[in-house]
C-alpha atoms as a PDB file:
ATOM      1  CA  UNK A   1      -9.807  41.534   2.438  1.00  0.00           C
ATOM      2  CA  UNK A   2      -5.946  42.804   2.976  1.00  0.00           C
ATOM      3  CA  UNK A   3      -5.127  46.421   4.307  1.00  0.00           C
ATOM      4  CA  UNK A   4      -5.307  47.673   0.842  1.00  0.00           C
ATOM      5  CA  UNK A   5      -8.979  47.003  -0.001  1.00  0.00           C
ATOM      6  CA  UNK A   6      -9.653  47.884   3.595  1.00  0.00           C
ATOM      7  CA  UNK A   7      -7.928  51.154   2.894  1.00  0.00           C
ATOM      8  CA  UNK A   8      -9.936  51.726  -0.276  1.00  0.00           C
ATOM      9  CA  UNK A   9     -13.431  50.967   1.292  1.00  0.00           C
ATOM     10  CA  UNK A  10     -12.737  53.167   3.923  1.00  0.00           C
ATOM     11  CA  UNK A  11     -11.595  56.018   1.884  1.00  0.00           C
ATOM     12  CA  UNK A  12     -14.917  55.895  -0.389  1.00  0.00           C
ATOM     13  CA  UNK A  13     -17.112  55.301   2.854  1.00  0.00           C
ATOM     14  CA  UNK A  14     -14.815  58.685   4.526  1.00  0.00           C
ATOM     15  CA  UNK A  15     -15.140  60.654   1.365  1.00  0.00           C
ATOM     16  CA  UNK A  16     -18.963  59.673   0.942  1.00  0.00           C
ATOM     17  CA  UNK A  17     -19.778  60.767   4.034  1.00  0.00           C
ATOM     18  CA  UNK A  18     -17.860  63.975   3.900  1.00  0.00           C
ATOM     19  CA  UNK A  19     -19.651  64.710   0.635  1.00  0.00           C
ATOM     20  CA  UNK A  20     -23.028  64.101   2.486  1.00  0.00           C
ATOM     21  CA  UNK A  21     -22.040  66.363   4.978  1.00  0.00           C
ATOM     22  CA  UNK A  22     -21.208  69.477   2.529  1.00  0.00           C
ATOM     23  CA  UNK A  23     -24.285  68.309   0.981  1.00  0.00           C
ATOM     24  CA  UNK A  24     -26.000  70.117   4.076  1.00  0.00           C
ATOM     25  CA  UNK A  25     -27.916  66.983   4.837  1.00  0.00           C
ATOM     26  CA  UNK A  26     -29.747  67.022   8.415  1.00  0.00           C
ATOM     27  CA  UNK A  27     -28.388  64.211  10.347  1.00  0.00           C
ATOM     28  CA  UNK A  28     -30.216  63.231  13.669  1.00  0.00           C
ATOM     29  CA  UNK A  29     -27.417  62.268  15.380  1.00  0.00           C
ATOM     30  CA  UNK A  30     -24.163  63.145  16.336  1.00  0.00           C
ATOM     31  CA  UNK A  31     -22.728  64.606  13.195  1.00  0.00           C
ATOM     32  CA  UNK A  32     -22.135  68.042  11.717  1.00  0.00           C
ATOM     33  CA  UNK A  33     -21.100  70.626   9.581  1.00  0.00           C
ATOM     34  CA  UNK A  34     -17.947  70.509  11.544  1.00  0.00           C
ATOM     35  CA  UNK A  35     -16.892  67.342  10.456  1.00  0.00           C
ATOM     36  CA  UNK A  36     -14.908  65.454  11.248  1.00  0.00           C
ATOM     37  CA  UNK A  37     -14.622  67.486  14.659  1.00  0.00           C
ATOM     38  CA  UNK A  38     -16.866  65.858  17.084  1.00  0.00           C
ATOM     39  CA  UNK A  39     -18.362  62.910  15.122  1.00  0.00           C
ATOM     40  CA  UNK A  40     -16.214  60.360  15.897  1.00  0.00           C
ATOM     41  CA  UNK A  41     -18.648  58.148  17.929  1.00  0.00           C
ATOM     42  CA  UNK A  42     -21.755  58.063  15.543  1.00  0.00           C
ATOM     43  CA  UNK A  43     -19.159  58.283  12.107  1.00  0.00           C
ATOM     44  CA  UNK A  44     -17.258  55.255  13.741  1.00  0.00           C
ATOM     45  CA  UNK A  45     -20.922  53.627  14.341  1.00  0.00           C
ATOM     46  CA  UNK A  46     -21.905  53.935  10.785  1.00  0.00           C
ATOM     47  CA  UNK A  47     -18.415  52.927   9.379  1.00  0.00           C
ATOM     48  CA  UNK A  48     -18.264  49.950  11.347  1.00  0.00           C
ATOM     49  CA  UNK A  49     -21.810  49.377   9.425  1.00  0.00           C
ATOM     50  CA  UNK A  50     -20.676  49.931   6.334  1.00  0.00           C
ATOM     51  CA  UNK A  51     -17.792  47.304   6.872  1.00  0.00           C
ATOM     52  CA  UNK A  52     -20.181  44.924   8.216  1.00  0.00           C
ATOM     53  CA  UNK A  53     -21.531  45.080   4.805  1.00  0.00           C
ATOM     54  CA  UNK A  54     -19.229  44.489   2.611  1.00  0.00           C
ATOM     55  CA  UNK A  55     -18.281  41.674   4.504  1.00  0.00           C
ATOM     56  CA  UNK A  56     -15.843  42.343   7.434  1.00  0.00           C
ATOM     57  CA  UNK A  57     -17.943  42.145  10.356  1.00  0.00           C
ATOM     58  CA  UNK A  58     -17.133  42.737  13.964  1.00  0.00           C
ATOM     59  CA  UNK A  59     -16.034  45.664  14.361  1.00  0.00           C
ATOM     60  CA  UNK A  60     -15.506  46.889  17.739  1.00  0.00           C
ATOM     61  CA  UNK A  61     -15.597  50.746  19.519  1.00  0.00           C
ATOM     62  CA  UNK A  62     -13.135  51.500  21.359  1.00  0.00           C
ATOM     63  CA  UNK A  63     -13.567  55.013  23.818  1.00  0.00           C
ATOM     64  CA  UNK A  64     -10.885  56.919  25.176  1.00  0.00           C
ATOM     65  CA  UNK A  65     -10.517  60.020  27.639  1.00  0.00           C
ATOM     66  CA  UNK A  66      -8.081  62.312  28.545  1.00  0.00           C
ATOM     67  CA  UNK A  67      -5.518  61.435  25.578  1.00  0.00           C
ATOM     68  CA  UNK A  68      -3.117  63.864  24.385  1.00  0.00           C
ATOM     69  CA  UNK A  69       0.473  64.360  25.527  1.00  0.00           C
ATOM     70  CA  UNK A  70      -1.455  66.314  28.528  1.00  0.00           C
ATOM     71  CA  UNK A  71      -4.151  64.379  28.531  1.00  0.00           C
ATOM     72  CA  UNK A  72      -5.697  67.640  27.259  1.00  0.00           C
ATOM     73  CA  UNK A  73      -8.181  65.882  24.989  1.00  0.00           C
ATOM     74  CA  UNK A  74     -11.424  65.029  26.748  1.00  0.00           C
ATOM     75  CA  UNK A  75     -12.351  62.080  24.635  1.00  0.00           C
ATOM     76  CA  UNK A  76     -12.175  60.384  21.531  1.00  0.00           C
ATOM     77  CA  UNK A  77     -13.625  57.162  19.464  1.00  0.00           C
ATOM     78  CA  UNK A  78     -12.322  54.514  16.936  1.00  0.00           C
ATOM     79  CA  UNK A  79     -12.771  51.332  15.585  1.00  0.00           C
ATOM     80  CA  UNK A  80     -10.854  48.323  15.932  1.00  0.00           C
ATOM     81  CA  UNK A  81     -11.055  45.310  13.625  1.00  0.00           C
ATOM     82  CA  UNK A  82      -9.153  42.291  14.311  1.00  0.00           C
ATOM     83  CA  UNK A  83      -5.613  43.406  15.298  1.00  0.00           C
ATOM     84  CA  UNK A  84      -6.488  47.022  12.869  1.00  0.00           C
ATOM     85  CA  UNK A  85      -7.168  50.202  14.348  1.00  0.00           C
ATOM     86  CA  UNK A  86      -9.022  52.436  12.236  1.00  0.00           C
ATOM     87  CA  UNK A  87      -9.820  56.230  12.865  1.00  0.00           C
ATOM     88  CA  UNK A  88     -11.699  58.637  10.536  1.00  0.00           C
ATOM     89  CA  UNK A  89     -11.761  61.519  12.467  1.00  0.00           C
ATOM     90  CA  UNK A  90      -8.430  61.764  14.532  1.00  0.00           C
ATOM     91  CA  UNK A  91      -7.730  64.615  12.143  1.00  0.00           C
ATOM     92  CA  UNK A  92      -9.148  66.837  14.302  1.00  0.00           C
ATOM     93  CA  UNK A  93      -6.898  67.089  16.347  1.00  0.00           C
ATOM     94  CA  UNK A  94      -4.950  69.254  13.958  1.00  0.00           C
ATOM     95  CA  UNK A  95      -1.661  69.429  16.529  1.00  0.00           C
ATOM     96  CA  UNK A  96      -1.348  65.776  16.137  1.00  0.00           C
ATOM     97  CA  UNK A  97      -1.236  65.934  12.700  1.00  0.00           C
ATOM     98  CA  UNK A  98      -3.341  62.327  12.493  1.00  0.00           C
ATOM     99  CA  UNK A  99      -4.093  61.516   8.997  1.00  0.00           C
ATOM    100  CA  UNK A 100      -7.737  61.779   7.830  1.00  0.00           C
ATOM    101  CA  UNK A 101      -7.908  57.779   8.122  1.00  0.00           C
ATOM    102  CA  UNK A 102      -5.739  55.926   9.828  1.00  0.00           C
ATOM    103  CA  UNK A 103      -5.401  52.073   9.433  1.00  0.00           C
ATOM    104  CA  UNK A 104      -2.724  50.829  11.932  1.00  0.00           C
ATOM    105  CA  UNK A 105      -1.687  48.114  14.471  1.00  0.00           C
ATOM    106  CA  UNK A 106      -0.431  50.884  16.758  1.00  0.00           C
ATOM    107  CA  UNK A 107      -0.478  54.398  16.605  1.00  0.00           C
ATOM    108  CA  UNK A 108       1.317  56.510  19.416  1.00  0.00           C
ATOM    109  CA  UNK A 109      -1.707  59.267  19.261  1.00  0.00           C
ATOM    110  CA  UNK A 110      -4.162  57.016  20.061  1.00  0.00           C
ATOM    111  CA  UNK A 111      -2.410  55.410  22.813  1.00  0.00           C
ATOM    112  CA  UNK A 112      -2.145  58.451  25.048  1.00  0.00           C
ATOM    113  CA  UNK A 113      -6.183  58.155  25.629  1.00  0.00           C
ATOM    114  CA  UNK A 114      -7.209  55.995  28.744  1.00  0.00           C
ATOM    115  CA  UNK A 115     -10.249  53.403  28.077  1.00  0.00           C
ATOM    116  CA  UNK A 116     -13.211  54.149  29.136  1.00  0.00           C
ATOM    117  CA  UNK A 117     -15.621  51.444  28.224  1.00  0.00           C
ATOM    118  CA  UNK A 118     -15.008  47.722  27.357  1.00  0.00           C
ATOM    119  CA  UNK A 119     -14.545  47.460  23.585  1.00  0.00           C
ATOM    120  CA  UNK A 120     -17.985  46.502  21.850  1.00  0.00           C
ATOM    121  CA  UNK A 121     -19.662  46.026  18.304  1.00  0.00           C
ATOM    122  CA  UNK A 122     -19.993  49.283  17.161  1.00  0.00           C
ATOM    123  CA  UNK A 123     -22.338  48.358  14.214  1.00  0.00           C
ATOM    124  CA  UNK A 124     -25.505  50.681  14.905  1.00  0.00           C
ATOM    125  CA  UNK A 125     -27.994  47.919  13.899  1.00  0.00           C
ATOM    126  CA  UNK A 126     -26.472  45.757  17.282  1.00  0.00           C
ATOM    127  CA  UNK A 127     -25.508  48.813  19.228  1.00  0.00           C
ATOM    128  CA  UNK A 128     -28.897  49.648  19.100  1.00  0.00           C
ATOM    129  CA  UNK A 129     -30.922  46.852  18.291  1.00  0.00           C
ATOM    130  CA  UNK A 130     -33.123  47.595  21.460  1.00  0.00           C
ATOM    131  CA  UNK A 131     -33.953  51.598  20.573  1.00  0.00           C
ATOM    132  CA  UNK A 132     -35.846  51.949  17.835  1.00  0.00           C
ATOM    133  CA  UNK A 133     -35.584  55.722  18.106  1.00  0.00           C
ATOM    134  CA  UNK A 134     -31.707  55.752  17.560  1.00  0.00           C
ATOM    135  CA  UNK A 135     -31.546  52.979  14.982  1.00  0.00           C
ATOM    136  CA  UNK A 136     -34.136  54.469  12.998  1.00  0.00           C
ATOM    137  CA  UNK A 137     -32.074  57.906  12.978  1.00  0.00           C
ATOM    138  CA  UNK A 138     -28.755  55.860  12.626  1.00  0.00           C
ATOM    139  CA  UNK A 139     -30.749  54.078   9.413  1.00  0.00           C
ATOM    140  CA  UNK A 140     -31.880  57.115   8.139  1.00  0.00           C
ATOM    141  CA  UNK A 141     -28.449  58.201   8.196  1.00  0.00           C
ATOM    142  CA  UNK A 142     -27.187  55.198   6.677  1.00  0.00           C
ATOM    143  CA  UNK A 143     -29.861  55.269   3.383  1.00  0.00           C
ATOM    144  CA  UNK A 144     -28.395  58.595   2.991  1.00  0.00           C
ATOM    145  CA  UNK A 145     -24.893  57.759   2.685  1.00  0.00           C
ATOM    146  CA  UNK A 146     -25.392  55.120   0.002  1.00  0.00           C
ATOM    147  CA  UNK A 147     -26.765  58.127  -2.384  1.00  0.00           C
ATOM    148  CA  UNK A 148     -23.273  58.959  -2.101  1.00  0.00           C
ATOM    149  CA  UNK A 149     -21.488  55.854  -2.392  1.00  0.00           C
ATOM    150  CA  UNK A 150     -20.200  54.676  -5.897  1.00  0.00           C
ATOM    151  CA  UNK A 151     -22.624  52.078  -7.432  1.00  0.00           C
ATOM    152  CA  UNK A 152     -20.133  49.051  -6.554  1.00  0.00           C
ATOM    153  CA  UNK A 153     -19.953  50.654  -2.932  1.00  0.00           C
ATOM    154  CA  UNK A 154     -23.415  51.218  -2.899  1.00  0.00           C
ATOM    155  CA  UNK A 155     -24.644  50.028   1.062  1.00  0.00           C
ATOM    156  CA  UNK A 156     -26.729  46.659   1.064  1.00  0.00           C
END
């Protein structure tokens, strides 16, 4: 898949998930009304799903703290796939004007955070393969999304 398809999947994953969210849908985990602010873990979690599916797997979560030209910004969370970073929520941070999805090698935002974890899959169904709890409410989460999807997105 080259940067343009990737771009277009994760624009209609982005924009389903926004439309599930003004949809007033109740999501058990870690995403809200307030959209995109604070949901970057579990929205990174499920898009890193959704891109296993459609066949780029491998996706990995990368977690940052105190980024921000002050390192003002307590922490943040985005995917990386292969060489790609990708951030849905970065917009957020409305004084870093960060686009609502960023697909890039490097960005100079995301650079000021400071690792906090080792990189790992972020796909919810390996993330947490060993909590049923979580991957039922990540699931749940998941089924919902693909009412939103187009038919030829629609999740596997």
């Amino acid at each position: 898949m080259d940067r343009n398809e990737l771009l277009k999947e994760v624009k209609t994953f982005r924009s389903a998930l926004h439309e599930l969210v003004k949809s007033g849908f109740f999501f058990q985990i870690s995403i809200s009304k307030r959209f995109p602010a604070g949901c970057c873990d579990d929205s990174s979690a499920l898009l890193a799903t959704y891109l296993t599916d459609k066949g780029l797997p491998g996706a990995l979560r990368i977690s940052g703290a105190c980024g921000g030209h002050r390192g003002e910004l307590g922490s943040h969370v985005w995917l990386k796939l292969g060489h790609l970073q990708i951030d849905i929520t970065g917009s957020q941070f409305e004084e870093y004007n960060q686009p609502e999805i960023l697909i890039s090698e490097q960005d100079a935002f995301l650079s000021t955070f400071e690792m906090m974890d080792e990189p790992e899959v972020a796909d919810y169904r390996v993330k947490f393969s060993g909590d049923p709890l979580f991957r039922g409410y990540f699931s749940e989460a998941y089924k919902a999304l693909a009412s939103h999807l187009p038919p030829s997105g629609a999740v596997q």
